[in-house]
Protein backbone atom coordinates (compact mmCIF):
# COMPACT_ATOMS: atom_id res chain seq x y z
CA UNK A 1 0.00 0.00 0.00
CA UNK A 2 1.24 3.08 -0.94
CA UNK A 3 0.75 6.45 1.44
CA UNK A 4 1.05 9.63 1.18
CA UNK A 5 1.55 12.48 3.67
CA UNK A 6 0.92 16.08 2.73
CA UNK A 7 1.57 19.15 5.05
CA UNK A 8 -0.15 22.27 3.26
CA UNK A 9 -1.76 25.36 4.30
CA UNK A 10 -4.77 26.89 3.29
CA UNK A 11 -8.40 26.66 4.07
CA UNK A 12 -9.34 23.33 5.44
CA UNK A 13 -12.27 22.05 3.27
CA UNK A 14 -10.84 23.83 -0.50
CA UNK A 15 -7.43 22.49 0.29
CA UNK A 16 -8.02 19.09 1.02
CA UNK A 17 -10.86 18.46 -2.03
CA UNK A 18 -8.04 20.51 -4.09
CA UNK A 19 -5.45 18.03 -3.15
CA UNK A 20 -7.26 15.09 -3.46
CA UNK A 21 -8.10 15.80 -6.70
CA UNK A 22 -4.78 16.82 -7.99
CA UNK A 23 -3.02 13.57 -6.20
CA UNK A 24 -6.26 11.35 -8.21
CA UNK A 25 -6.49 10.09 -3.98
CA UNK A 26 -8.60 6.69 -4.36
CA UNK A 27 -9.48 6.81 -0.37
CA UNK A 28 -9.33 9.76 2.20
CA UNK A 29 -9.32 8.72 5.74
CA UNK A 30 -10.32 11.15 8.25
CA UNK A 31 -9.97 11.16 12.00
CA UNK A 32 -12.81 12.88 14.12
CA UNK A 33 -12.90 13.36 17.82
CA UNK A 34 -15.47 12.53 19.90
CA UNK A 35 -18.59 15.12 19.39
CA UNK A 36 -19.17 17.90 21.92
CA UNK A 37 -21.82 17.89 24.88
CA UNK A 38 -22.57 21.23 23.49
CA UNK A 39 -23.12 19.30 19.62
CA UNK A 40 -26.72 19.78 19.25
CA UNK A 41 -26.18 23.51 19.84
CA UNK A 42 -22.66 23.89 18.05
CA UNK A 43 -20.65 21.56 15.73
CA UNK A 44 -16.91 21.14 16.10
CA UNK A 45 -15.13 22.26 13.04
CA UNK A 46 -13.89 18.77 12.55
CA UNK A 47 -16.92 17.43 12.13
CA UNK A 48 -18.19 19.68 9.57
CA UNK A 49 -14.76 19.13 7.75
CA UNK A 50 -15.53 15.28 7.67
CA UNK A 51 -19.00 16.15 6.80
CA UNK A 52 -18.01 17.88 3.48
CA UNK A 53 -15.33 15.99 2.83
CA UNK A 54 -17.73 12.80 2.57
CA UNK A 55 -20.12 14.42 1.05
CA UNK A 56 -18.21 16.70 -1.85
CA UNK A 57 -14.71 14.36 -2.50
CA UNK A 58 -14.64 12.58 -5.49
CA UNK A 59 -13.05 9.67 -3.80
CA UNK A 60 -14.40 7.10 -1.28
CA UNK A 61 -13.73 9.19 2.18
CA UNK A 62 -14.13 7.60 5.76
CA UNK A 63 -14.74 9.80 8.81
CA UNK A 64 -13.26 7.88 11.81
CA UNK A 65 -13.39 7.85 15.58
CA UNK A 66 -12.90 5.98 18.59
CA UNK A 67 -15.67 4.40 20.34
CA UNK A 68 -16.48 4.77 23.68
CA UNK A 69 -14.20 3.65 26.39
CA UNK A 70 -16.25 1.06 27.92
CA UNK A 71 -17.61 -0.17 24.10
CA UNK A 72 -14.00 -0.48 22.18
CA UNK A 73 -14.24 -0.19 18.20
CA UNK A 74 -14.97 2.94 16.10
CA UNK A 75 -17.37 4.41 14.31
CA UNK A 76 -17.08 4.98 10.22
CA UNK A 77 -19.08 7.40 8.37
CA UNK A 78 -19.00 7.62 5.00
CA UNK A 79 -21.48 8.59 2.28
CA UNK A 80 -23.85 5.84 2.40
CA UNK A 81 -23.44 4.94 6.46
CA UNK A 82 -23.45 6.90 9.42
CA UNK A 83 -21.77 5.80 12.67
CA UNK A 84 -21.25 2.20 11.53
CA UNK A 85 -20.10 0.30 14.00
CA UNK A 86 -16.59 -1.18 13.85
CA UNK A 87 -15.12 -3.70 16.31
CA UNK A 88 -11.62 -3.93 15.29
């Protein structure tokens, strides 16, 4: 498997739909943190990043973050599933 790491600045969501594009990225892989108390009120920037990222890339993109403590495994969103569990 070959990987790529880019460090580039800019505005989040343009920059990283510009690179994937330009790099023809077959799979973005996103890490989210775990959503705010506050989340039905505010969203974390991070998760409106993954958001767009799902929905706009032209590439298959997964969102993905740690489940709870007590639970293990981690939830994947992508474009067709929300929260999907993950025991891994």
């Amino acid at each position: 498997v070959e990987v790529e790491a880019l460090v580039i600045q800019g505005p989040m969501l343009a920059t990283v739909l510009s690179q994937v594009k330009k790099l023809e990225a077959s799979v973005l892989v996103l890490s989210q943190s775990k959503p705010s108390p506050f989340c039905c009120f505010l969203r974390s920037r991070g998760e409106v990043l993954a958001e767009e990222c799902i929905s706009r890339a032209e590439c298959l993109t997964l969102a993905v973050r740690r489940q709870s403590k007590g639970v293990g495994g981690y939830l994947v969103s992508t474009r067709w599933q929300k929260n999907f569990w993950l025991l891994a």
